[in-house]
Protein backbone atom coordinates (compact mmCIF):
# COMPACT_ATOMS: atom_id res chain seq x y z
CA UNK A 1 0.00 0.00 0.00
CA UNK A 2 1.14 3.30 -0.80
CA UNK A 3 0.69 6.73 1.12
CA UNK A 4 -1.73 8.37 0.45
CA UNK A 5 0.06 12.29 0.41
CA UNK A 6 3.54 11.51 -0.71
CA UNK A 7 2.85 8.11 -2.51
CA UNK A 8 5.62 6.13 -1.30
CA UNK A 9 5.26 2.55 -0.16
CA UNK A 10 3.84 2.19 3.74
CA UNK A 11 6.70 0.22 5.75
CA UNK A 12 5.21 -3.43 6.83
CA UNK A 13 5.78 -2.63 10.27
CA UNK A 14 3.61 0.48 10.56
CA UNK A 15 1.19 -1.42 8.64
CA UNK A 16 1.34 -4.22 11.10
CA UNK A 17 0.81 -1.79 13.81
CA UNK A 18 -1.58 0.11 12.22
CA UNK A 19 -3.82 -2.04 9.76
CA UNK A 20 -6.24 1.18 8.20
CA UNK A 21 -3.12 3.41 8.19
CA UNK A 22 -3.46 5.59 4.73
CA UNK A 23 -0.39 7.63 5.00
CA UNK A 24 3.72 6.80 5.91
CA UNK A 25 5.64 7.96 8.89
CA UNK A 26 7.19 11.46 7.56
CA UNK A 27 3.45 12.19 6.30
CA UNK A 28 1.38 11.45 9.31
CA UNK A 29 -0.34 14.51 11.15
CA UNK A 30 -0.05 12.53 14.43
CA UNK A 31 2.52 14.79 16.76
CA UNK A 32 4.56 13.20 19.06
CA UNK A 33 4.10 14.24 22.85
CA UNK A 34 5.70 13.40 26.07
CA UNK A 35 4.35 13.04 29.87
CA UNK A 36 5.92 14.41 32.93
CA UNK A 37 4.68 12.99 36.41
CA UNK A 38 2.91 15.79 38.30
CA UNK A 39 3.43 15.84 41.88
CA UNK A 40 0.06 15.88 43.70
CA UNK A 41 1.46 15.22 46.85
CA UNK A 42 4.42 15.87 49.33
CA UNK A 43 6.10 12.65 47.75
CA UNK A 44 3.79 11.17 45.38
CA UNK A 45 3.18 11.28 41.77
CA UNK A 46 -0.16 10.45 40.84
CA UNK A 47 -0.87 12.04 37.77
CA UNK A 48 0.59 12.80 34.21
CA UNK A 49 0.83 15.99 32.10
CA UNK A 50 0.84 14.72 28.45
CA UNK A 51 2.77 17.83 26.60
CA UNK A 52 4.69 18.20 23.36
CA UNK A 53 7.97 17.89 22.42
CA UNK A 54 8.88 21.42 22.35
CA UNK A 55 7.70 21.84 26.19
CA UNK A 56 9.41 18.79 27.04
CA UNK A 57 12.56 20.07 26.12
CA UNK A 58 11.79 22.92 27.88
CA UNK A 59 10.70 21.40 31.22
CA UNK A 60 13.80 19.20 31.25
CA UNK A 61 15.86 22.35 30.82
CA UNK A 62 13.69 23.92 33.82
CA UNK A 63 14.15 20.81 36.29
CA UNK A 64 18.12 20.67 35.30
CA UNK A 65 18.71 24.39 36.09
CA UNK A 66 16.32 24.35 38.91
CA UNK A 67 15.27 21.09 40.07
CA UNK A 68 11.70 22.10 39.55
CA UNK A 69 10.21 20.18 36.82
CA UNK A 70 6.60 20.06 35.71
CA UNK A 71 5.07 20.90 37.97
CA UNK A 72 6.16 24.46 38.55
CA UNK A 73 5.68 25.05 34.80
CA UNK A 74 2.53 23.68 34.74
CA UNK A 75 1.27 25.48 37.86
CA UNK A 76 2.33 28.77 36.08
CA UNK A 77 0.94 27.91 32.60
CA UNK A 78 -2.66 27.76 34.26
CA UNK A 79 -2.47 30.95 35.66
CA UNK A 80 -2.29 32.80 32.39
């Protein structure tokens, strides 16, 4: 099967993976994202911020200059 945008052949794998798939890796709108644990607690992580790539970079940045992580940065994204 071909894509359906570019017209190159689907790989077998992602076809494997993804039977009704119409278009090929570089072509797919799907963006990939990344989850940070949230702390909810004083030591506990119960939940998970699903963000994109360009914020993960970001909050690993954050939590390596500050120790902070997420959760500060998600804290001060819902205030705006």
């Amino acid at each position: 099967m071909n894509c359906v945008r570019c017209g190159y052949p689907i790989p077998q794998a992602r076809l494997a993976a993804l039977p009704n798939a119409r278009t090929c890796i570089n072509c797919s709108q799907t963006q990939r994202v990344a989850g940070f644990p949230l702390i909810t607690g004083k030591t506990e992580y119960s939940a998970l911020q699903i963000v994109s790539q360009e914020d993960a970079r970001r909050l690993q940045r954050m939590q390596a200059r500050r120790g902070t992580g997420a959760s500060a940065y998600i804290t001060k994204e819902k205030r705006n």
